[in-house]
C-alpha atoms as a PDB file:
ATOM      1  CA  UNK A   1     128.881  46.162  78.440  1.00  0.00           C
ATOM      2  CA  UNK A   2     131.614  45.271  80.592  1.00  0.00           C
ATOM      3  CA  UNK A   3     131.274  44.554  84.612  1.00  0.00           C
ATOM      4  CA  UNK A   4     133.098  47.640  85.240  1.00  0.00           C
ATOM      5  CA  UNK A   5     130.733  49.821  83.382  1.00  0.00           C
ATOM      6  CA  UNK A   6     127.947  47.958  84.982  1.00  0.00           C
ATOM      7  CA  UNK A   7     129.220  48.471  88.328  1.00  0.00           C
ATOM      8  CA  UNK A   8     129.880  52.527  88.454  1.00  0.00           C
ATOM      9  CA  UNK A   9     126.482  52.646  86.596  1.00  0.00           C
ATOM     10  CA  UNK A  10     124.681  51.014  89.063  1.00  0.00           C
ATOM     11  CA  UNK A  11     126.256  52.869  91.869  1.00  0.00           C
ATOM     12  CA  UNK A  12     125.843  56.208  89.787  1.00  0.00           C
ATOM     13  CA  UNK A  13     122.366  54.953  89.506  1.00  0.00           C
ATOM     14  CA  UNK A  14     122.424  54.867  93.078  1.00  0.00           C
ATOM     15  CA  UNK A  15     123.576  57.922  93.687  1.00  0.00           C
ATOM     16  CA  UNK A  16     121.754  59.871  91.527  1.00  0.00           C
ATOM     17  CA  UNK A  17     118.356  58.187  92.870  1.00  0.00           C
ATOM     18  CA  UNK A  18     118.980  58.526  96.855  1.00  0.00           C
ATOM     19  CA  UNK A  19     121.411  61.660  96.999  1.00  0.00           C
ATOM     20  CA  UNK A  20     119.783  63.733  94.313  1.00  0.00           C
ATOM     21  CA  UNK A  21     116.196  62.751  94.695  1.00  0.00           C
ATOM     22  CA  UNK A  22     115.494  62.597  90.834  1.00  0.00           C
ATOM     23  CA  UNK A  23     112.882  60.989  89.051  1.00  0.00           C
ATOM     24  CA  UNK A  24     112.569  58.071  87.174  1.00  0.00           C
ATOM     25  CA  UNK A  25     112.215  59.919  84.126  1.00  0.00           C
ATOM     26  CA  UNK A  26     115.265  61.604  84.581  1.00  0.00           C
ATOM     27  CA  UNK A  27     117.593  58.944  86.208  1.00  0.00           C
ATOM     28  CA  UNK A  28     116.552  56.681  83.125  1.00  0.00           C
ATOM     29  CA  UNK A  29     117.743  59.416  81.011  1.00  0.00           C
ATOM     30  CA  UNK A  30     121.224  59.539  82.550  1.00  0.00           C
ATOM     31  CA  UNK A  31     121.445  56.125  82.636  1.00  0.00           C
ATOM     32  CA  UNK A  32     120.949  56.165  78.696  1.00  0.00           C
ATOM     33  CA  UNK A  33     123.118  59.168  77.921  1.00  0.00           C
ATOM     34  CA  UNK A  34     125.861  56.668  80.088  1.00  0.00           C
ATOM     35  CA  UNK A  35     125.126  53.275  78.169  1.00  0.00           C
ATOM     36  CA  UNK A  36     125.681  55.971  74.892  1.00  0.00           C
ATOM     37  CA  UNK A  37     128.891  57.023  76.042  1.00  0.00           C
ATOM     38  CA  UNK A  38     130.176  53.389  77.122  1.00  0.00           C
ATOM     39  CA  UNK A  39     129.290  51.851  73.425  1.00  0.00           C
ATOM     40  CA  UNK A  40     130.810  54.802  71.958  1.00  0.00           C
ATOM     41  CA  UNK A  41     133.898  54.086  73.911  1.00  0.00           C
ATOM     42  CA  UNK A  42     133.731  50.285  72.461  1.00  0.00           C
ATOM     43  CA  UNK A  43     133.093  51.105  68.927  1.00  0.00           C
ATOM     44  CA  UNK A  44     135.958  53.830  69.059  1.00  0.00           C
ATOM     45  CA  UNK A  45     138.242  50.937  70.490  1.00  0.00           C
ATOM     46  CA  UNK A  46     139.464  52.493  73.665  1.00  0.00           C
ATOM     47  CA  UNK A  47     139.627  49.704  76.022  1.00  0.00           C
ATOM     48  CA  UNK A  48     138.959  52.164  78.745  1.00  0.00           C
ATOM     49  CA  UNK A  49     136.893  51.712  82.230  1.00  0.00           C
ATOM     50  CA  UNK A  50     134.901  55.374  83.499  1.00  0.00           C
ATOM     51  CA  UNK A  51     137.315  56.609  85.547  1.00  0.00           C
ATOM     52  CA  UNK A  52     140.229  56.249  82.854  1.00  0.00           C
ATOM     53  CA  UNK A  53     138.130  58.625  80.396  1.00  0.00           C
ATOM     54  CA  UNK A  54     139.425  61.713  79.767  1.00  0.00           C
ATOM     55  CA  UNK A  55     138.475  65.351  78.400  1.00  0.00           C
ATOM     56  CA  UNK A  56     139.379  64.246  74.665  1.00  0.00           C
ATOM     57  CA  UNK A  57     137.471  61.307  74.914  1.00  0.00           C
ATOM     58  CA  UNK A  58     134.373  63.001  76.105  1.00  0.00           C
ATOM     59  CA  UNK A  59     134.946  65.340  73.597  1.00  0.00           C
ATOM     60  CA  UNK A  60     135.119  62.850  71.162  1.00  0.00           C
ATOM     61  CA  UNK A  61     131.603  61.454  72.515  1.00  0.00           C
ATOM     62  CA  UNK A  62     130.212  64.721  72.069  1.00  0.00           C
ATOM     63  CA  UNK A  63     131.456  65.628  68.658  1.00  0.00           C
ATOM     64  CA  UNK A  64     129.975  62.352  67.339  1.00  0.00           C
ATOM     65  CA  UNK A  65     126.370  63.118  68.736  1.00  0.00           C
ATOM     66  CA  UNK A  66     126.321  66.826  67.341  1.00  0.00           C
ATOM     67  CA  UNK A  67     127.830  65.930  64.091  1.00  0.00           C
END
């Protein structure tokens, strides 16, 4: 995993744990579905940071865990 990722994760991290009160339980689970979506990102190629994702890629990242 890149810096990058790293970085918004921990500040989504962050966020998610002082702004939104959640739980461990769930934070950890956000965390994961994140770390999913960043190695699906690398295996698909797309040499892309989290703010340069868009719909199509998400929905990419979606397909692939339904399918």
């Amino acid at each position: 995993m890149n810096s990058e990722w790293n970085l918004y994760m921990d500040e989504f991290g962050d966020y998610l744990k002082l702004e939104r009160s959640l739980s461990v339980n769930s934070l950890k689970a956000y965390l994961s579905d994140m770390d999913k979506l960043q190695q699906f990102v690398d295996l698909s190629g797309w040499d892309l940071s989290p703010l340069q994702l868009q719909q199509k890629h998400i929905l990419a990242f979606l397909e692939h865990l339904y399918n």
